[in-house]
Protein backbone atom coordinates (compact mmCIF):
# COMPACT_ATOMS: atom_id res chain seq x y z
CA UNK A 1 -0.18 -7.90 18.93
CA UNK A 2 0.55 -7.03 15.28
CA UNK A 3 3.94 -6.47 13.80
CA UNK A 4 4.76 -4.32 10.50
CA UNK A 5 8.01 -4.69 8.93
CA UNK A 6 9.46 -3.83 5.83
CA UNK A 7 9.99 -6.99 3.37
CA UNK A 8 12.06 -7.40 0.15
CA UNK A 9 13.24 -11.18 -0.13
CA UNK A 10 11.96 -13.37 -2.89
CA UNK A 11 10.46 -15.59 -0.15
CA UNK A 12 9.19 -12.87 1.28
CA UNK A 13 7.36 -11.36 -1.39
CA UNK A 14 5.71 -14.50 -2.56
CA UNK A 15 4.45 -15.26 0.95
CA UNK A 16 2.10 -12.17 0.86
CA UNK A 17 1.20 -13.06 -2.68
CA UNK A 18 -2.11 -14.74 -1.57
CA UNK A 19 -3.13 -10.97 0.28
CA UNK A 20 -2.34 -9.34 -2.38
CA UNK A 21 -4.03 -11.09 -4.81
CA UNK A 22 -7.05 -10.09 -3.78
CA UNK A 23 -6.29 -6.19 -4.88
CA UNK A 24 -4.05 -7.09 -8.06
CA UNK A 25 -5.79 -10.63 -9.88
CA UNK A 26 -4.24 -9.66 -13.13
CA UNK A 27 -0.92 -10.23 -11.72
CA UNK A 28 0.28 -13.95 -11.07
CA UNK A 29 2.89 -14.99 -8.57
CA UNK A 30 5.85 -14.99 -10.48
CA UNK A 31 4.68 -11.26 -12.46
CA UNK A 32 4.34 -9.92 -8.68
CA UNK A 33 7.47 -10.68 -7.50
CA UNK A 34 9.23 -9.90 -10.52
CA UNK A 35 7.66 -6.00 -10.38
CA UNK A 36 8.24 -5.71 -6.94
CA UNK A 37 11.86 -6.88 -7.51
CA UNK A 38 12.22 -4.00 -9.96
CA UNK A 39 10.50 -1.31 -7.99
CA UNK A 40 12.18 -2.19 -4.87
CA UNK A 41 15.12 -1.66 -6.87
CA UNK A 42 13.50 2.19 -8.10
CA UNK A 43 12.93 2.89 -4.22
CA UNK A 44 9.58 1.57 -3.75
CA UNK A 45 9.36 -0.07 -0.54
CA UNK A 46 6.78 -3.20 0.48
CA UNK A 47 5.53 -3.10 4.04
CA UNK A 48 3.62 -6.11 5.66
CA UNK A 49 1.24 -6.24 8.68
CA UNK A 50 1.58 -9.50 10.19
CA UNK A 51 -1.14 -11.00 13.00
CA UNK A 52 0.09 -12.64 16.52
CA UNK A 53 0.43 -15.92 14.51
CA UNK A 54 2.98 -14.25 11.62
CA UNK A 55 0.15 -14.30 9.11
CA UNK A 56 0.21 -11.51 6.87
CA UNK A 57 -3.15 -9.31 7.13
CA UNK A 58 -2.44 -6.06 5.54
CA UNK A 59 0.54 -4.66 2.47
CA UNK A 60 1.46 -1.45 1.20
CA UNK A 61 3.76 -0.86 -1.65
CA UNK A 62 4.62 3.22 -1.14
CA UNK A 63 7.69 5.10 -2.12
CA UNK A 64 8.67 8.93 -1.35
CA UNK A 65 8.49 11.33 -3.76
CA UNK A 66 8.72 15.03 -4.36
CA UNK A 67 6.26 16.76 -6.90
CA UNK A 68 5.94 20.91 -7.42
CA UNK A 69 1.98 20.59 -6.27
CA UNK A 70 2.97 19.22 -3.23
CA UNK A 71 6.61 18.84 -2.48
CA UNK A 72 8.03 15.66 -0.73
CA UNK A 73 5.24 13.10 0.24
CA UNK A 74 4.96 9.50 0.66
CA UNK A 75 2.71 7.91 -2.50
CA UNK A 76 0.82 4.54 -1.60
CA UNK A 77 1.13 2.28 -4.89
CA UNK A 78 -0.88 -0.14 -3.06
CA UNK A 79 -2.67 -0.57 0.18
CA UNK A 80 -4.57 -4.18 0.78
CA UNK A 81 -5.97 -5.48 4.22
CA UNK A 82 -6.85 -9.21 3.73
CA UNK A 83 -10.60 -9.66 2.74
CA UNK A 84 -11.38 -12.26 5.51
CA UNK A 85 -10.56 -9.97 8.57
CA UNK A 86 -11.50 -6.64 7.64
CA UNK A 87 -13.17 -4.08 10.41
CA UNK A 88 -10.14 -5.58 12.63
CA UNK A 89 -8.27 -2.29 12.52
CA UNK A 90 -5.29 -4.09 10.61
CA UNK A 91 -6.17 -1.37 7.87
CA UNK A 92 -6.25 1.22 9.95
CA UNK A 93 -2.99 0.32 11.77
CA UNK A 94 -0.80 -0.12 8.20
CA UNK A 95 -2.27 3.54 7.73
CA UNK A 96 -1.67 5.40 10.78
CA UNK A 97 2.01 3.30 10.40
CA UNK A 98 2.28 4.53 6.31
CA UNK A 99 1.48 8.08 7.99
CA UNK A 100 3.90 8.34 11.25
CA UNK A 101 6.56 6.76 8.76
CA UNK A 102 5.96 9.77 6.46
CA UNK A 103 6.43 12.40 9.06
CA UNK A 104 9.66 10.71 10.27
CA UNK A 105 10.77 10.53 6.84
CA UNK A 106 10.37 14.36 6.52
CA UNK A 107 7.28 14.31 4.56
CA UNK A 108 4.39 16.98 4.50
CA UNK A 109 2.42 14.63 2.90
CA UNK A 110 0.65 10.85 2.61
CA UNK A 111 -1.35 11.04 -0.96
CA UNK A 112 -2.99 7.58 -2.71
CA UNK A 113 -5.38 6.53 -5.80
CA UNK A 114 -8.15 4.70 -5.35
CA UNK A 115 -10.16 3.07 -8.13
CA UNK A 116 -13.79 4.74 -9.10
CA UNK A 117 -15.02 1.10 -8.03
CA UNK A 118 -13.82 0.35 -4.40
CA UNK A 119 -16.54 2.58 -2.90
CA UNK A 120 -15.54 0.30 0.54
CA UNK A 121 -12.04 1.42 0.16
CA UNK A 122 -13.39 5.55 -0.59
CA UNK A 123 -15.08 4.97 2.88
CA UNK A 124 -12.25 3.80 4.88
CA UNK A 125 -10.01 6.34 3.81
CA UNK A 126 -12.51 9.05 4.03
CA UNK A 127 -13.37 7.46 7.85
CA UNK A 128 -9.71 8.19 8.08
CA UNK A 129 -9.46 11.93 7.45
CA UNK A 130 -8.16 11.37 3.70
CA UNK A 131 -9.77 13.92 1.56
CA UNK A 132 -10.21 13.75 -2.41
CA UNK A 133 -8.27 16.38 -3.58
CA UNK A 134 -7.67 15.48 -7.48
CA UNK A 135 -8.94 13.87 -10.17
CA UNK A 136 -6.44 11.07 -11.67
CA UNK A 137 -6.51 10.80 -15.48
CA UNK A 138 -4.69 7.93 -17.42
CA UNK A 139 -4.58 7.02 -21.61
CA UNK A 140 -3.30 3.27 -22.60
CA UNK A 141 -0.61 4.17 -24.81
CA UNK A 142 -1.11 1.97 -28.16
């Protein structure tokens, strides 16, 4: 039995630290909670999947948003299922959660980037009836 619930205490934050890690290595523990703090504070929300023993096995950092191409949706910032139990469905639950949370919340849409690289995250989501629509362009501003 899994639980998901919806986290934004210091302690908290830094007890998922170790999952997500594994998606964001640039960060540290202290720069993660930090960022969270302040887009928490902007409306982003953190959501945790949590095992039967209270062990935290998937995160998603998502907010709502509205955008003229395709009016109000629910953005996933992040999604991360912990490396050492994938193809346990804990992915797949956080996403079918991130989606029926969408459609309460009045959404027409769930919509995510993935990097060019994670060609095992590209399968799961396309496994999961998410379609590439766009391309996503970015410039490092000097």
């Amino acid at each position: 039995m899994t639980t998901i619930r919806t986290i934004v205490g210091d302690t908290e934050l830094r007890a998922v630290w170790p999952l997500v890690s594994q998606l964001r290595p640039h960060l540290d523990e202290n720069g993660f909670a930090a960022q969270m703090h302040r887009q928490i504070a902007e409306g982003c929300r953190a959501t945790v999947l949590y095992d039967e023993q209270d062990v935290p096995r998937a995160f998603a950092c998502w907010r709502v948003m509205e955008m003229l191409a395709v009016g109000l949706h629910v953005y996933v910032d992040d999604l991360i299922t912990d490396q050492a139990v994938r193809s346990r469905g804990y992915g797949k639950t956080m996403l079918d959660w991130l989606k029926a949370e969408a459609k309460r919340l009045g959404c027409a849409r769930l919509q995510l980037d993935s990097g060019t690289h994670r060609q095992d995250a590209h399968a799961f989501y396309l496994r999961e009836r998410l379609r590439i629509e766009a391309f996503h362009f970015g410039v490092k501003l000097d």
